[in-house]
Protein backbone atom coordinates (compact mmCIF):
# COMPACT_ATOMS: atom_id res chain seq x y z
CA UNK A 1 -66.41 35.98 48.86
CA UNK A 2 -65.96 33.23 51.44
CA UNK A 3 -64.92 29.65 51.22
CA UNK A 4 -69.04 28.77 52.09
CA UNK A 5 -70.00 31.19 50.08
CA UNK A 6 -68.27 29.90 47.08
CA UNK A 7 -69.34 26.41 47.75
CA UNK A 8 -72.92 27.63 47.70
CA UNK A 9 -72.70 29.43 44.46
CA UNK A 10 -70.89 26.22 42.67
CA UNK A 11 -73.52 24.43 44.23
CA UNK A 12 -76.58 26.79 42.62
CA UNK A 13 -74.79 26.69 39.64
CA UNK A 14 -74.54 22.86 39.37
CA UNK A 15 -77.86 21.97 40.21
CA UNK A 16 -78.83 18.55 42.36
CA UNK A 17 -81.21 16.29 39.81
CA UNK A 18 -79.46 13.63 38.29
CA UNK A 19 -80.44 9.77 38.74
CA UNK A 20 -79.85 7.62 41.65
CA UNK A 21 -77.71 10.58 43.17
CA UNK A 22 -79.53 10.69 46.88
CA UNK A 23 -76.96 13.08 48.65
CA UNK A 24 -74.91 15.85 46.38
CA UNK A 25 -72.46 19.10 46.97
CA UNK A 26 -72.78 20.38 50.74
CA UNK A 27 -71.91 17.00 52.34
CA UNK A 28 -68.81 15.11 53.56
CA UNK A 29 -69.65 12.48 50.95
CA UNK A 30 -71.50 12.39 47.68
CA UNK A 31 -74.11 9.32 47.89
CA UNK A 32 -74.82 8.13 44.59
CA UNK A 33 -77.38 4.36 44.40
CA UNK A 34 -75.01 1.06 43.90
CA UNK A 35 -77.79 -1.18 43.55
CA UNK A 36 -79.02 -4.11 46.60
CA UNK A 37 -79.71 -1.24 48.88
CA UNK A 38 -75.66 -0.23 48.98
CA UNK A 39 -74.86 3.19 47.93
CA UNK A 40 -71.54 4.33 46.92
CA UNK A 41 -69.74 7.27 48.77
CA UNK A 42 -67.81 9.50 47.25
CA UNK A 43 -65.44 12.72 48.35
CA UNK A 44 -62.28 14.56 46.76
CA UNK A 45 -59.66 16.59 49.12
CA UNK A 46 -56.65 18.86 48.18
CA UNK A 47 -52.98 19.30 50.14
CA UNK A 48 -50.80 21.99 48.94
CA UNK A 49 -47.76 23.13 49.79
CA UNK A 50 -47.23 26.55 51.83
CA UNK A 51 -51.26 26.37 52.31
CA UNK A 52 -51.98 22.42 54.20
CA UNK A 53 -47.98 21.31 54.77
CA UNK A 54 -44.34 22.65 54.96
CA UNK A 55 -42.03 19.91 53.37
CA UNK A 56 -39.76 21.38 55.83
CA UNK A 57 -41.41 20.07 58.73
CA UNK A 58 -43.58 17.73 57.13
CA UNK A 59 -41.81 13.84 56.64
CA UNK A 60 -43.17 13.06 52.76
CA UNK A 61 -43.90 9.70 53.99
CA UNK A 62 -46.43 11.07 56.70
CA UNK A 63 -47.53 13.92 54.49
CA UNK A 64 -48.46 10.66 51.97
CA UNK A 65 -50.55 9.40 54.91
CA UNK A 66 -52.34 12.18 56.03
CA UNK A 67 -53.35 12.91 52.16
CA UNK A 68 -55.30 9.61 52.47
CA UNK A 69 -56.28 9.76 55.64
CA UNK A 70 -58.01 13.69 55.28
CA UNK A 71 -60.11 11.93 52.30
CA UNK A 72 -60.67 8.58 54.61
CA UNK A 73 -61.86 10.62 57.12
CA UNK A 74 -64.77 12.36 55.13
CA UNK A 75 -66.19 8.88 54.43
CA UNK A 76 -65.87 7.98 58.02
CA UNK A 77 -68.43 10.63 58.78
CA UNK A 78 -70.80 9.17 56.72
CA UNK A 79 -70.58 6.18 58.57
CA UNK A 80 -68.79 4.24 55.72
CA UNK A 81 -65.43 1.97 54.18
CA UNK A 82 -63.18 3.15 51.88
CA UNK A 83 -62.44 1.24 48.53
CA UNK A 84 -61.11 2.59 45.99
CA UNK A 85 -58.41 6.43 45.81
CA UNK A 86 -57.55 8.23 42.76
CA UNK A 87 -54.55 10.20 42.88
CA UNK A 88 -53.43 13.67 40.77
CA UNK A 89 -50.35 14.45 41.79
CA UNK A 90 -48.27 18.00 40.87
CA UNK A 91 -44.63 18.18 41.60
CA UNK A 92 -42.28 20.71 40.56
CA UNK A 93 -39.71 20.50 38.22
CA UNK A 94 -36.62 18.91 38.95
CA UNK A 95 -38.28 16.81 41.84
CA UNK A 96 -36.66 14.62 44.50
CA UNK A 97 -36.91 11.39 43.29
CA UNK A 98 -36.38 10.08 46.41
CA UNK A 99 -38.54 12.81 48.02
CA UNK A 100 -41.11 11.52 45.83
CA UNK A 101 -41.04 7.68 46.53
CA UNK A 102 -41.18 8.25 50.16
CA UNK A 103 -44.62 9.94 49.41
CA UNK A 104 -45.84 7.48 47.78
CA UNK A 105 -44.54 4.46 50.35
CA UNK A 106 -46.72 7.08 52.72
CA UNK A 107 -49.82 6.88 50.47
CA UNK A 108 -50.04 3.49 49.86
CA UNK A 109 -48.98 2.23 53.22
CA UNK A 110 -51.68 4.47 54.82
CA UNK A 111 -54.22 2.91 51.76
CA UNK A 112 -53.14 -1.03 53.06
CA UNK A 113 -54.32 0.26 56.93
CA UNK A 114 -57.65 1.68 55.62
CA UNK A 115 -58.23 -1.51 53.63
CA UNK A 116 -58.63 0.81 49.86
CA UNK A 117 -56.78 0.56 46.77
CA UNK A 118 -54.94 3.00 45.06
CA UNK A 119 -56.34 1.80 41.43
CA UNK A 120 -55.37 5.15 39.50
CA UNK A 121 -55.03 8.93 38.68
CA UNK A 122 -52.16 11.65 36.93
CA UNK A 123 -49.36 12.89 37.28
CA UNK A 124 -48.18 16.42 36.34
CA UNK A 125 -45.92 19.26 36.47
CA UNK A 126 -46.72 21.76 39.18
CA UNK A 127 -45.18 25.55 38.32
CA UNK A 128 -43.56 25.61 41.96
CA UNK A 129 -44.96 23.57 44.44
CA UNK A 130 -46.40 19.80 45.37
CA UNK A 131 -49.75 19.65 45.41
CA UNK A 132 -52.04 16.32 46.11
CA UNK A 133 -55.64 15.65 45.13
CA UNK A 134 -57.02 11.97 46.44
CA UNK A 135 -60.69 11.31 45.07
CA UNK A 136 -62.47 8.41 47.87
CA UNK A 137 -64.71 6.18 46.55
CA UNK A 138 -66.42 4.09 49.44
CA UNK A 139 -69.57 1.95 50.46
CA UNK A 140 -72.22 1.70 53.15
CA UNK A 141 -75.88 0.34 53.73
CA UNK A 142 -77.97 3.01 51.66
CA UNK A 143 -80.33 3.10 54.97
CA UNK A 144 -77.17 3.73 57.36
CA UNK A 145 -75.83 6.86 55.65
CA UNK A 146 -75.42 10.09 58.28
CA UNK A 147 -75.60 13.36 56.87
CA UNK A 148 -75.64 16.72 58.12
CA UNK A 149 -78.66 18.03 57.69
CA UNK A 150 -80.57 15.91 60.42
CA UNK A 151 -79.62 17.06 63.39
CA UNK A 152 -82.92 17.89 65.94
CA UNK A 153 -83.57 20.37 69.02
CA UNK A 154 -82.68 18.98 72.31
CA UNK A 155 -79.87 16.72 70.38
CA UNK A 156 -76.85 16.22 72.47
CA UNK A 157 -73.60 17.20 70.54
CA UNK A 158 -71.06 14.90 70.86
CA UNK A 159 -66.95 14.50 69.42
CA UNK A 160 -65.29 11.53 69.22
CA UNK A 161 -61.41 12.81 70.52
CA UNK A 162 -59.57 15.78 72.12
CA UNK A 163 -59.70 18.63 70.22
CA UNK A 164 -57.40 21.57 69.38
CA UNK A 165 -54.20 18.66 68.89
CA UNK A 166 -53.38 19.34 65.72
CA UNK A 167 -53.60 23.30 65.88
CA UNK A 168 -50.77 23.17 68.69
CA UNK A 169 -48.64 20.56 66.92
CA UNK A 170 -48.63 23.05 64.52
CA UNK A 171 -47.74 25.63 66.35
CA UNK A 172 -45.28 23.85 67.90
CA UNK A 173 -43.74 23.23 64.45
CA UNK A 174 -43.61 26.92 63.78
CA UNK A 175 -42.04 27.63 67.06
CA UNK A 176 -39.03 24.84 65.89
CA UNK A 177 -40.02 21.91 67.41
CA UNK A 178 -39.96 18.47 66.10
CA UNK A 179 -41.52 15.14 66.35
CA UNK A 180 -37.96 13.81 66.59
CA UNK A 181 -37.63 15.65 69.62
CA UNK A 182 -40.10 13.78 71.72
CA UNK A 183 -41.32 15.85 74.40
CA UNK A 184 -44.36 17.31 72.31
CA UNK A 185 -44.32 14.08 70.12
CA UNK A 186 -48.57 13.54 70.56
CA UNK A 187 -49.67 16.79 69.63
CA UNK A 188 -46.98 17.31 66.69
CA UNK A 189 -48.10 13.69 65.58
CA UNK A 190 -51.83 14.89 65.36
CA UNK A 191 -50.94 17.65 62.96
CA UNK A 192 -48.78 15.40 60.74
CA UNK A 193 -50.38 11.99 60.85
CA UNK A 194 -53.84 12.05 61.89
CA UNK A 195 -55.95 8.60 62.21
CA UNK A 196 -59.31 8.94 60.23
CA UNK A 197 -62.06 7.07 62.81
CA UNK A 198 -63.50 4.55 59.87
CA UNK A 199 -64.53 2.08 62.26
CA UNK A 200 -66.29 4.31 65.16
CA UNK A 201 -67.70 5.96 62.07
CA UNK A 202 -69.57 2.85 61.40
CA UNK A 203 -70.31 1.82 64.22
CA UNK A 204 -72.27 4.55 64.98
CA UNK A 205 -74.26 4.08 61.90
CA UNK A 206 -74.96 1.07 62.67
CA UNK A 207 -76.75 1.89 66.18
CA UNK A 208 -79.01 3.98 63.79
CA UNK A 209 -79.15 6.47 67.08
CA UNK A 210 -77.23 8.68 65.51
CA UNK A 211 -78.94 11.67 64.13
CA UNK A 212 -76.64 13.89 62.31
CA UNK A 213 -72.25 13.92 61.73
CA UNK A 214 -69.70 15.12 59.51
CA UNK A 215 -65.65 15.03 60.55
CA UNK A 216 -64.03 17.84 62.04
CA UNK A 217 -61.61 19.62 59.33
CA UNK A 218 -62.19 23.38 59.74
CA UNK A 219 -62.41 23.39 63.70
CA UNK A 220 -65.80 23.08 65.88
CA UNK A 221 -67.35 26.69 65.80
CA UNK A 222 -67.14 26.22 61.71
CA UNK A 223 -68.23 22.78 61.35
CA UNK A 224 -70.48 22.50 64.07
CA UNK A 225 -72.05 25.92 62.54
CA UNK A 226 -72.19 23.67 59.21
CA UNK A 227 -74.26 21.17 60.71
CA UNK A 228 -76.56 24.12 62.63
CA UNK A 229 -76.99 25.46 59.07
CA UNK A 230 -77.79 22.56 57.05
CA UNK A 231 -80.40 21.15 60.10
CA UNK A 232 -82.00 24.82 60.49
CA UNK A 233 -81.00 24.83 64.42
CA UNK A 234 -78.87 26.45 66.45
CA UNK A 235 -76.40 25.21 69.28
CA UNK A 236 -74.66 25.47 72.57
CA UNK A 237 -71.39 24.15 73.50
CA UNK A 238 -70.06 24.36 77.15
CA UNK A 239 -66.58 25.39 77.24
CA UNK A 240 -65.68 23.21 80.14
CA UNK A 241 -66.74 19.89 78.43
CA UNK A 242 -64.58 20.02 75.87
CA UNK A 243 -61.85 17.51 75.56
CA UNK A 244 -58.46 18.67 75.21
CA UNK A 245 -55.65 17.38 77.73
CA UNK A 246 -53.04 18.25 80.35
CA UNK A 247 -50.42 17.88 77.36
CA UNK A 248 -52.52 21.00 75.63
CA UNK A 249 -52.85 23.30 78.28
CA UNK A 250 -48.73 22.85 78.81
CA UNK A 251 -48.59 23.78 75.34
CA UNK A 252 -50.35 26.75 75.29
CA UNK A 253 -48.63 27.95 78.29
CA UNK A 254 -45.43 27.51 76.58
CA UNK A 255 -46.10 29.68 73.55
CA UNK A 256 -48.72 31.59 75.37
CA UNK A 257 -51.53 30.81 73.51
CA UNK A 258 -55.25 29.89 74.52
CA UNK A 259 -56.06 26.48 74.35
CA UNK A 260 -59.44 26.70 73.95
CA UNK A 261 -59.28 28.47 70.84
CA UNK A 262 -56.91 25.94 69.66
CA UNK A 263 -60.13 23.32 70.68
CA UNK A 264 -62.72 26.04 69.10
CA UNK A 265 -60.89 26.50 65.78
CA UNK A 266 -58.14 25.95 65.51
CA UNK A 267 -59.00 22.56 62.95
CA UNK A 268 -57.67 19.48 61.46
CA UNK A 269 -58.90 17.32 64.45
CA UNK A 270 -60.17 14.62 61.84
CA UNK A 271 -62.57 14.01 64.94
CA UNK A 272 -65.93 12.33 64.52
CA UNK A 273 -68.65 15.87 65.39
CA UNK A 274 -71.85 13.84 65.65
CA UNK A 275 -75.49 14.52 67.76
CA UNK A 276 -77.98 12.02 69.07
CA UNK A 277 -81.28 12.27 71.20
CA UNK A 278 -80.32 13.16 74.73
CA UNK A 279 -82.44 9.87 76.28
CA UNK A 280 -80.19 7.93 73.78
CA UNK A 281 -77.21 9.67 75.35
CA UNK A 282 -76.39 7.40 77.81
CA UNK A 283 -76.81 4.28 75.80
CA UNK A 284 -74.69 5.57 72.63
CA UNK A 285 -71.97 6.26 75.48
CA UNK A 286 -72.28 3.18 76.82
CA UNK A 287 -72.56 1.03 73.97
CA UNK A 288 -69.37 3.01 72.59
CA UNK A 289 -67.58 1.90 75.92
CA UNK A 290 -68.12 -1.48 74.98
CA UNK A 291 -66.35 -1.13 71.90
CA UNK A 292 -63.02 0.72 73.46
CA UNK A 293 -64.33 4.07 72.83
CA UNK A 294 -64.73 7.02 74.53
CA UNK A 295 -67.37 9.65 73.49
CA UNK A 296 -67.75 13.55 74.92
CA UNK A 297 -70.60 15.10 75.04
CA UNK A 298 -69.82 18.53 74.35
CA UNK A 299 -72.99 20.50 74.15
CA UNK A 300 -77.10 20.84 72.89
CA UNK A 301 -78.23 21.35 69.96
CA UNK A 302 -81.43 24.03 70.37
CA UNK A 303 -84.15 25.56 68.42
CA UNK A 304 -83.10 28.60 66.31
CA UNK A 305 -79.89 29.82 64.71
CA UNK A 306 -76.33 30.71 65.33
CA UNK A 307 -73.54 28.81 67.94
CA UNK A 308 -73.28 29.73 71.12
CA UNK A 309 -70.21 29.12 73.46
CA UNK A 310 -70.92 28.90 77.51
CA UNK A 311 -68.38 29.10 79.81
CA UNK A 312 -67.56 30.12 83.93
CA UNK A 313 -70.82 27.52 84.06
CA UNK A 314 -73.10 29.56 82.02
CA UNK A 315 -72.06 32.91 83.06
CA UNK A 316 -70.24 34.00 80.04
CA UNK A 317 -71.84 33.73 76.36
CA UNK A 318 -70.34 34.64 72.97
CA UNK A 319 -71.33 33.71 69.29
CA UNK A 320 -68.64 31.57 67.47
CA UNK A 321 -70.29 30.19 64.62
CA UNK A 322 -68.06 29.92 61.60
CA UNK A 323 -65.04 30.94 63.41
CA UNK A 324 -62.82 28.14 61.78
CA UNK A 325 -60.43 27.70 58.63
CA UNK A 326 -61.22 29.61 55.57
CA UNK A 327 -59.26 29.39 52.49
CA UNK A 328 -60.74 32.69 51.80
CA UNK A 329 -60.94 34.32 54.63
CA UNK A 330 -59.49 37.92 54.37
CA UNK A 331 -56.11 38.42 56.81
CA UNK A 332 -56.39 41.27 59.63
């Protein structure tokens, strides 16, 4: 059994009918009524150690932030701001003291920038190794709430940032480098300390020409795939739109890797993955322009099933749905 295949037996088993919740399991968010056409959002994520982080590698203070900022993230894909964080928190036995108040400066510095409050949680003893749960609680105009499940043929699929960062900071890691070192300093800094987009997240709820988004935590050809499941479409994506960077490609020379993997699946952009009409298109670009922001169109969205990757301008074709992060996955 899979990681989606799990999720969709724990979500058979649950069931959906309970009052004034409007969006349940299979979302970034849960969206549950507030009352004066508000809705509250809320989302749970886990880190644990030897599976999300190496504290060899990983500073606590930035693992702290990127424990919020993984959680923040899922409510900026719905488009709305974070409140409130709950924290469980597992150490070992015999913990760093230390160690563990630099995690926690991490937490709730990253908590002050997002504008939430850390208002409670537990702590316990973990039998060998840290592990963090943060539960988001958040707001947004019921009416202004993306999902995923909305996303219509002849959409244009758009991301919000360069992908395939945080996969070569990581590898970069595990080939010894360091973000003390410097020279690889941006992409090792998008695998430990990645910036949640909360406010392009609502602004583009609040153009309301924004059909369908979630973030980008398991890599594009999974959660695109998602989104192409949940809608009941299918999609394209041309290799040679995507966004990655010179500082990428000289990565993936260096431990000769491919780079557009890294971009395809490699995961833990924390990008915005979003689709809008294509004659909206050029307004939603331009209107993000306006703002600072840069958006990249990175493919269609099409009648059918499945995700389809294009590349050599259309010559070459494979299926990639899915091909992201799996907890579950079985190793070759």
């Amino acid at each position: 059994m899979n990681e989606l295949e799990l999720i969709a037996q724990i979500r058979q088993l649950a069931g959906s009918g309970a009052d004034g919740l409007l969006i349940g399991i299979g979302d970034d968010c849960a969206v549950v009524e507030k009352g004066g056409g508000m809705v509250w959002l809320l989302t749970m994520d886990t880190l644990i150690e030897s599976v999300h982080f190496r504290c060899g590698w990983h500073p606590p203070e930035l693992l702290g932030r990127k424990a919020v900022a993984v959680n923040v993230s899922d409510i900026a894909a719905m488009g709305g701001r974070p409140l409130f964080v709950l924290l469980s928190l597992g150490l070992p036995a015999g913990f760093d003291p230390a160690w563990a108040k630099r995690l926690m400066q991490g937490i709730t510095s990253a908590c002050q920038e997002q504008g939430c409050l850390l208002i409670g949680g537990d702590t316990v003893r973990s039998p060998e190794r840290v592990a963090l749960t943060l539960t988001l609680i958040g707001e947004m105009r019921k009416e202004q709430a993306l999902r995923r499940d909305t996303a219509q043929p002849g959409d244009t699929v758009f991301v919000s940032g360069p992908l395939g960062w945080s996969a070569a900071g990581l590898a970069l890691l595990r080939a010894g480098k360091t973000l003390a070192g410097g020279e690889w300093r941006q992409l090792i800094r998008a695998h430990l300390d990645p910036q949640p987009r909360v406010e392009l997240g609502q602004f583009l709820a609040g153009t309301g020409l924004v059909h369908a988004m979630m973030d980008m935590s398991d890599g594009l050809a999974t959660d695109l795939a998602q989104i192409c499941k949940a809608s009941k479409v299918g999609a394209v994506i041309e290799a040679e739109l995507l966004p990655g960077g010179g500082e990428l490609a000289e990565a993936a020379a260096l431990l000769r890797e491919d780079a557009l993997r890294w971009m395809i699946s490699g995961g833990e952009d924390y990008e915005l993955l979003f689709t809008a009409a294509e004659a909206d298109s050029g307004k939603l670009r331009q209107a993000a322009a306006g703002q600072g922001w840069t958006i990249y169109p990175a493919g269609r969205i099409i009648a059918g099933q499945g995700l389809r990757l294009v590349r050599s301008g259309g010559r070459i074709e494979e299926n990639i749905s899915f091909q992201g992060f799996d907890h579950f996955k079985k190793e070759k």
